[in-house]
Protein backbone atom coordinates (compact mmCIF):
# COMPACT_ATOMS: atom_id res chain seq x y z
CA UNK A 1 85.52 14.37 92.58
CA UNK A 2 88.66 14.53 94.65
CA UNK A 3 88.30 18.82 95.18
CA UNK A 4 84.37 17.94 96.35
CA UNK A 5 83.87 19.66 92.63
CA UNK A 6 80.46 18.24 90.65
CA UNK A 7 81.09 16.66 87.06
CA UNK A 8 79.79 18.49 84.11
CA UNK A 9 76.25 17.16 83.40
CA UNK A 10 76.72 15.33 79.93
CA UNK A 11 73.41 13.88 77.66
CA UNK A 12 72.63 10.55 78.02
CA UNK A 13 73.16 9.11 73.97
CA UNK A 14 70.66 6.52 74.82
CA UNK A 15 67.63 8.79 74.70
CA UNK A 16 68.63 10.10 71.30
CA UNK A 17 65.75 9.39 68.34
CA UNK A 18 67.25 8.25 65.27
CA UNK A 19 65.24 8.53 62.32
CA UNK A 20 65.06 5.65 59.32
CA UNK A 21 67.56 6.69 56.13
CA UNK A 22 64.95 6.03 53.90
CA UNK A 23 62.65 8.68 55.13
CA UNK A 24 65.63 10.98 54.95
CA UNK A 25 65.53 13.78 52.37
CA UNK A 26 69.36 13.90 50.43
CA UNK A 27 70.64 16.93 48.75
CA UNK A 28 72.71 14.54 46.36
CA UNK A 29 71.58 11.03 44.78
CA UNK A 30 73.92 8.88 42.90
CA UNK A 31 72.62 9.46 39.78
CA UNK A 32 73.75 12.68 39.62
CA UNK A 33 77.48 11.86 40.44
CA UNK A 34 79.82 12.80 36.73
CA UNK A 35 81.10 10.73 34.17
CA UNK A 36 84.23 10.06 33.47
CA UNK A 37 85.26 9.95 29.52
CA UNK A 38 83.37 7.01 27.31
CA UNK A 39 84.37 6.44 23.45
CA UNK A 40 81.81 9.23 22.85
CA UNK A 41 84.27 12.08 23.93
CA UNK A 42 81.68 15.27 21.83
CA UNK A 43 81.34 18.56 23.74
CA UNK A 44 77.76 16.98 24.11
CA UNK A 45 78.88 13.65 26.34
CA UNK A 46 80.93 16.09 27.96
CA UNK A 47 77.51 17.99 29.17
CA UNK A 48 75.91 15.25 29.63
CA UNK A 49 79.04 14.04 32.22
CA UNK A 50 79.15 16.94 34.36
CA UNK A 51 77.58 16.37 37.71
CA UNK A 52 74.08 17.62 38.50
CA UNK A 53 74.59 19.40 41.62
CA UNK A 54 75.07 22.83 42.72
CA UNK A 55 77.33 25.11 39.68
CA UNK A 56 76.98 22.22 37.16
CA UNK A 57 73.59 22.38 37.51
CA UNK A 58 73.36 25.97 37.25
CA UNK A 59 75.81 26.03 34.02
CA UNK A 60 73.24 23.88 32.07
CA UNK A 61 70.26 26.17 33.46
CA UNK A 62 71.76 28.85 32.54
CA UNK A 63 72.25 27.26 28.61
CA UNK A 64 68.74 25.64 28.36
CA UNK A 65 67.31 29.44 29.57
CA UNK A 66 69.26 31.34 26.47
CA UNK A 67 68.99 28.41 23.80
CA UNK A 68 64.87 28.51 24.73
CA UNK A 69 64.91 32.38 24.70
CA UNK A 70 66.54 31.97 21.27
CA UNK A 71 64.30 29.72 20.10
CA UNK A 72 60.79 31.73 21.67
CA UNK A 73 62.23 34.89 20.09
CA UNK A 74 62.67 36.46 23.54
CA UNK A 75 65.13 39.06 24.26
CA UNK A 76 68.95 37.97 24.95
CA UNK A 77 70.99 40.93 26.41
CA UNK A 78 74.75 40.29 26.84
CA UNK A 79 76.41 42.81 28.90
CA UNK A 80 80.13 43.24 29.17
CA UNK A 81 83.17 44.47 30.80
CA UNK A 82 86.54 45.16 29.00
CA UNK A 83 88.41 41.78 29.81
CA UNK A 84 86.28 39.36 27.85
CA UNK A 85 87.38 41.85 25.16
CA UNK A 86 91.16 41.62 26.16
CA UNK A 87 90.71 37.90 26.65
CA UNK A 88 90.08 37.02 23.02
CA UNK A 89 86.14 36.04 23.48
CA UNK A 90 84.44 38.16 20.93
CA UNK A 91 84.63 35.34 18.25
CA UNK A 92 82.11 33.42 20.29
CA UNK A 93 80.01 36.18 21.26
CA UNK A 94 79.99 37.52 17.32
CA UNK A 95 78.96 33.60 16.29
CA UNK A 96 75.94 33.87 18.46
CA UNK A 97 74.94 37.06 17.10
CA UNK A 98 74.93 35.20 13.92
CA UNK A 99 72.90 32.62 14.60
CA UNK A 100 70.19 35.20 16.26
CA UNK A 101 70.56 34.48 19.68
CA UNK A 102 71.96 37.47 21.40
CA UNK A 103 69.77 40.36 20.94
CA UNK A 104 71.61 43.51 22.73
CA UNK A 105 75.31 43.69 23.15
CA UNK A 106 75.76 46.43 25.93
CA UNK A 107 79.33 47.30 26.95
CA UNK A 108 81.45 49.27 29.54
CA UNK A 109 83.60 52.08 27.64
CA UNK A 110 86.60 49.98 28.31
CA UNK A 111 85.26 47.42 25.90
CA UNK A 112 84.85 49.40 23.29
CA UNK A 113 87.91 50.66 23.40
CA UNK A 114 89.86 47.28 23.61
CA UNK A 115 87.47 46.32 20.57
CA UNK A 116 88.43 49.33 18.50
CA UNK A 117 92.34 48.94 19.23
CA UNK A 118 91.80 45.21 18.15
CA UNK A 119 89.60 46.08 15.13
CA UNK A 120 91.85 48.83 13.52
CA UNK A 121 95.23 48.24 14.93
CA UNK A 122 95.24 44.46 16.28
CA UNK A 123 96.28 44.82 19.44
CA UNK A 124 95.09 46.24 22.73
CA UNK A 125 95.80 46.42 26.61
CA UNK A 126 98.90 48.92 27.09
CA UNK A 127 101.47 48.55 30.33
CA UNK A 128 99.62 50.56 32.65
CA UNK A 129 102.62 50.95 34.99
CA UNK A 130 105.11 51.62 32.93
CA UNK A 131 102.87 54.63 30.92
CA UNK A 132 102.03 55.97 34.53
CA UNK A 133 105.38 56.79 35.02
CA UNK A 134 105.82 59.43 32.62
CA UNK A 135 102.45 60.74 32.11
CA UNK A 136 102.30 58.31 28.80
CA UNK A 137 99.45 56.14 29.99
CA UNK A 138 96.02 56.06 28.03
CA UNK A 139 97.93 58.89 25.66
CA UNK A 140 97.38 56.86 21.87
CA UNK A 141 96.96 59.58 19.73
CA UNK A 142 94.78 57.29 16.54
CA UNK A 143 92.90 55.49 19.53
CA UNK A 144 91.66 58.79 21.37
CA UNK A 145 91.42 61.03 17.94
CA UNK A 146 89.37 58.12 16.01
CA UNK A 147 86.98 57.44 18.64
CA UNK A 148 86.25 61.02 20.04
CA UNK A 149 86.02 62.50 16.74
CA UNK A 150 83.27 59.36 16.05
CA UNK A 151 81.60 60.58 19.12
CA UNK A 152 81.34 64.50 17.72
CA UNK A 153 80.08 62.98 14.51
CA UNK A 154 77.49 60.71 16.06
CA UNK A 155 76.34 63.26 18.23
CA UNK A 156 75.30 65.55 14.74
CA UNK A 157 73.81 62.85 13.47
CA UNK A 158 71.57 61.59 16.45
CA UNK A 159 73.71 57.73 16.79
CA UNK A 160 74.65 56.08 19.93
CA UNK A 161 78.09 55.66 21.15
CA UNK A 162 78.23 51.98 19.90
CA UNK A 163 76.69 52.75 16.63
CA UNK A 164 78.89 55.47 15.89
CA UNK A 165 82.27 53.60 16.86
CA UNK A 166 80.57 51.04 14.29
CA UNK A 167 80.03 53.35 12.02
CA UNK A 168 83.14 54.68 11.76
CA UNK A 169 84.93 51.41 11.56
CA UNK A 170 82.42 50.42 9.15
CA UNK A 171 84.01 53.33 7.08
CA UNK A 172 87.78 52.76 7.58
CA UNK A 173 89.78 51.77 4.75
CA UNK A 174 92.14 49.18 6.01
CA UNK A 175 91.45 47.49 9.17
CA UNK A 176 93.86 45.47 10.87
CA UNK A 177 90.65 42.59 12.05
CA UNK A 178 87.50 43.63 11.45
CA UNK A 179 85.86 40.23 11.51
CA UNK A 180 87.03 40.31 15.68
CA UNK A 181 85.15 43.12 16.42
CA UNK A 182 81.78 42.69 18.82
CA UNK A 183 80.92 46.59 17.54
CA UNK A 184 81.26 46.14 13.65
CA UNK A 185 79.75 42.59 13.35
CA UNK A 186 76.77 43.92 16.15
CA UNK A 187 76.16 46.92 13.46
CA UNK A 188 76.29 44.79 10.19
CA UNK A 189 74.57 41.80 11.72
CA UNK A 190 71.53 44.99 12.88
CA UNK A 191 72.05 43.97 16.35
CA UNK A 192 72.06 46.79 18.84
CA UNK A 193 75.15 47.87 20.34
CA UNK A 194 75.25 50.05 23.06
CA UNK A 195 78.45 51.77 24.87
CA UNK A 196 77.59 53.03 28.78
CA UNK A 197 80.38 55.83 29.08
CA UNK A 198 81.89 56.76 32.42
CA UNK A 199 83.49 60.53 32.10
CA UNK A 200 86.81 60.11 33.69
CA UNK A 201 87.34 56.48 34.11
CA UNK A 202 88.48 55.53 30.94
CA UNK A 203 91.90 56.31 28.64
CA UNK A 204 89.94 58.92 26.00
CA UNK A 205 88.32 61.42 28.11
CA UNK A 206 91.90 62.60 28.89
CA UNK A 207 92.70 63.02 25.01
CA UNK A 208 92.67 66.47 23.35
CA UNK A 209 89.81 65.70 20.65
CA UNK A 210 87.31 64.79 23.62
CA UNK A 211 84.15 66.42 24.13
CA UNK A 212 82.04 65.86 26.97
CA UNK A 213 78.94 67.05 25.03
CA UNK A 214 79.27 64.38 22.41
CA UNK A 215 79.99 61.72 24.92
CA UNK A 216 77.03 62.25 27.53
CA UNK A 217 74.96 62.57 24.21
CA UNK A 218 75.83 59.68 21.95
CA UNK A 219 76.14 57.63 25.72
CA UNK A 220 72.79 58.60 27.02
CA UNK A 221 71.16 57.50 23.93
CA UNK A 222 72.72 54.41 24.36
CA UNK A 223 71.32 54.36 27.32
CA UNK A 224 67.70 54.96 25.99
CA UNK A 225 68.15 51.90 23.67
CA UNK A 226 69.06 49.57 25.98
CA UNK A 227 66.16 50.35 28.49
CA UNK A 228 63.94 49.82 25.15
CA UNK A 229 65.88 46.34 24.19
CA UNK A 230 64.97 45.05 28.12
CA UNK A 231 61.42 45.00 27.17
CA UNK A 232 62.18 42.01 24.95
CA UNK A 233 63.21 39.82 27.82
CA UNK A 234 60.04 39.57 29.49
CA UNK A 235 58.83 36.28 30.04
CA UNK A 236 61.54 34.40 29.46
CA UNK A 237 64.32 36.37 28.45
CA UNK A 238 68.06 36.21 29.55
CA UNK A 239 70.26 38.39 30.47
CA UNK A 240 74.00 37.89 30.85
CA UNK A 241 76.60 39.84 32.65
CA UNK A 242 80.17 39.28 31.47
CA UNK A 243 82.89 40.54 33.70
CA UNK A 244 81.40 44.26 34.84
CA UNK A 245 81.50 44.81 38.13
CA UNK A 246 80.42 48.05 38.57
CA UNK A 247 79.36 49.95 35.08
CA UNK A 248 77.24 47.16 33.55
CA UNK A 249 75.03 46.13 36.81
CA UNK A 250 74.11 50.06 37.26
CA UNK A 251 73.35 50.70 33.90
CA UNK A 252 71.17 47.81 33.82
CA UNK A 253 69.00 48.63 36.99
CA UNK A 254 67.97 51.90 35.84
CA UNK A 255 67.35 50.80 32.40
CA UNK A 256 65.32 48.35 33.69
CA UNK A 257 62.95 50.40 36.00
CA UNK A 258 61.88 52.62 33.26
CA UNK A 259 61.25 49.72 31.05
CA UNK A 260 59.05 48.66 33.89
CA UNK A 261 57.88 52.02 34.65
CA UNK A 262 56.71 52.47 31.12
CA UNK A 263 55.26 49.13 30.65
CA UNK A 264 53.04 48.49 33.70
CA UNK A 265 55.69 46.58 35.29
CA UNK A 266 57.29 44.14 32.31
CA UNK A 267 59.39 42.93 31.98
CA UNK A 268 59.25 40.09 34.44
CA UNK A 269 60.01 36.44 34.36
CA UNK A 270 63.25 36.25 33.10
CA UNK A 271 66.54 34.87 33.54
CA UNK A 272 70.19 36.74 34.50
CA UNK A 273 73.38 35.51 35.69
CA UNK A 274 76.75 37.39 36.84
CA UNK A 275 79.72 35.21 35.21
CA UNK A 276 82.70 36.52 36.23
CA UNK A 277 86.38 35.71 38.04
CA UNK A 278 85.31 36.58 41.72
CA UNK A 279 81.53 37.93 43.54
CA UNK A 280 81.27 41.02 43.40
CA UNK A 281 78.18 43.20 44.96
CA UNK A 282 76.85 45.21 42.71
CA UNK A 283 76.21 42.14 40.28
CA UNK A 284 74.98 40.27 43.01
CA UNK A 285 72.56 43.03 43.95
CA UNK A 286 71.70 45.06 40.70
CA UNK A 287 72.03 41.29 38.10
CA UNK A 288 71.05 38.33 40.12
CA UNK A 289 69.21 39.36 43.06
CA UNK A 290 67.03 42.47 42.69
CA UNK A 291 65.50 42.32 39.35
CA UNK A 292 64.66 38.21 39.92
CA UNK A 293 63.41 38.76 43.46
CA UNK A 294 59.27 38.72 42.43
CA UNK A 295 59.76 36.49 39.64
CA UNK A 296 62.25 34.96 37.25
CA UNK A 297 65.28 33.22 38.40
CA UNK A 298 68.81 34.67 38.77
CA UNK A 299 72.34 32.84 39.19
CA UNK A 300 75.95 33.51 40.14
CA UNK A 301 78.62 31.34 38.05
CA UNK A 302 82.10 31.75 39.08
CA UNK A 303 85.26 31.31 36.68
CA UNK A 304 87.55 32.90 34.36
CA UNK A 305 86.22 34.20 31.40
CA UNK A 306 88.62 33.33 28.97
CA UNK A 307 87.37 29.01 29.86
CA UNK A 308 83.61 29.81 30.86
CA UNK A 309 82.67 31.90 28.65
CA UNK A 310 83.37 29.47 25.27
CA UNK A 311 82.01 26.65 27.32
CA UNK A 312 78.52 28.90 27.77
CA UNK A 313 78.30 29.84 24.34
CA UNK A 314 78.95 25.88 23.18
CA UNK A 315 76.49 24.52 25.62
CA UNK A 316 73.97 26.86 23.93
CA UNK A 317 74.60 25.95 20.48
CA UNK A 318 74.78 22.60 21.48
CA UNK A 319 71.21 22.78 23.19
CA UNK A 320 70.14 24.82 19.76
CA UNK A 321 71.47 22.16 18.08
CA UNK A 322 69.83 19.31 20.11
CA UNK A 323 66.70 21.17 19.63
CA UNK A 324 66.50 21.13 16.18
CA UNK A 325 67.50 17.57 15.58
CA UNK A 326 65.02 16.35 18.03
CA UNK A 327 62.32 18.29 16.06
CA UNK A 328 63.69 16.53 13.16
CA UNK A 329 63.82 13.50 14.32
């Protein structure tokens, strides 16, 4: 160089070993590329088109897992957080209750109350902002009065939170939609229903007719039930996670240790996923991750509930449905 300066070394290309293609491992294969509509446009073409790589793959994993848990008579637990409430899914999740697949319906105490409003009164999901202004927010006199005083009375008579909201919708004259609420169908279909309470974080605590006794009470026995329904998903069981990020995936690891603790370590081998709009930790940690890590298999599907959700609970009838015909056939 002109300054007396030595070049950079550089690696002589020449000596690099190239390897043949066809002794290459690939992640992705043709064959598993989608399909783009035929004449037979069914919600089953449509599973058979997706692509069978990375979420796709997961989706229909996901589906096979609940429809065979339905069909060994393992446990299916369905846990949710108040916006696949507010985002009109409980007609799907009430349909598979029907047809025997979901075996625990655990919720968040928003939930609840989004399915009571819509049960009794049609409509749910006040303006926060605008109530916050004037000390108005969370203040619904029938919503706080009917479900704390269902509380009080559930307490007495040794019910859970979710059974006594159910019970006490069961028992109202005129409902504005009963057949859309996850509690009242869970209780008439003799499904368990279970409400995990958070004191303070949710619009009835702060009503007159509350009583904290009657909450932890009816709450914690909620709490007993579920930990009994997660010894049914052992060995195949499912268990779902629908938009809680906090309540939900906390609930669920205790529950599950003493399940564990009391059955010499069941249950194990069994499925979970964490569907919701954005990752979160404590469903990555406490849903997918933790409870899978020895044995079972657990998944993170991302998407709003209000498309994925229905698309999950089709792809599982549809698999039921495939199931049966084959047998038939």
């Amino acid at each position: 160089m002109s300054n007396g300066k030595k070049r950079p070394a550089e690696t002589d290309l020449s000596r690099v070993r190239t390897v043949p293609i066809a002794k290459r491992p690939n992640k992705v294969r043709a064959e598993e590329f989608s399909s783009p509509p035929a004449d037979d446009r069914s919600f089953a073409a449509f599973l058979r088109a997706l692509p069978d790589v990375l979420v796709a793959r997961d989706f229909l994993l996901v589906a096979d897992a609940i429809a065979d848990a339905a069909r060994r008579k393992r446990g299916v637990i369905v846990m949710l957080g108040g916006h696949i409430v507010k985002t009109g899914l409980a007609p799907v999740l009430i349909d598979l209750m029907k047809r025997g697949v979901i075996t625990h319906l655990a919720m968040n105490g928003s939930g609840a109350i989004h399915d009571y409003e819509i049960a009794r009164f049609g409509g749910t999901s006040e303006d926060v902002q605008s109530g916050l202004r004037d000390g108005t927010f969370g203040m619904a006199e029938e919503t706080g009065r009917g479900m704390n005083d269902a509380f009080v009375r559930g307490s007495k008579e040794a019910r859970g939170m979710g059974e006594a909201l159910a019970v006490a919708l069961d028992e109202e004259k005129s409902l504005a939609h009963p057949e859309l609420s996850i509690l009242l169908n869970a209780w008439r279909l003799d499904v368990p229903v279970s409400v995990h309470a958070a004191i303070g974080a949710e619009i009835i605590h702060q009503h007159p007719a509350a009583s904290g006794a009657a909450i932890g009470d009816t709450s914690h026995r909620d709490f007993r039930r579920l930990a009994a329904s997660i010894e049914r998903i052992d060995d195949g069981g499912v268990v779902l996670n629908l938009g809680s990020a906090v309540i939900m995936p906390e609930v669920f690891l205790k529950a599950l240790t003493i399940a564990r603790n009391v059955n010499a370590g069941a249950p194990r081998g069994f499925v979970t996923c964490d569907l919701d709009m954005q990752r979160h930790y404590r469903p990555h940690m406490n849903v997918v991750q933790r409870p899978t890590m020895d044995s079972g298999k657990g998944y993170e599907i991302t998407g709003h509930h209000e498309i994925m959700v229905p698309m999950l609970a089709w792809a599982v009838v549809e698999r039921l449905d495939a199931g049966i015909n084959n047998k038939s056939g």
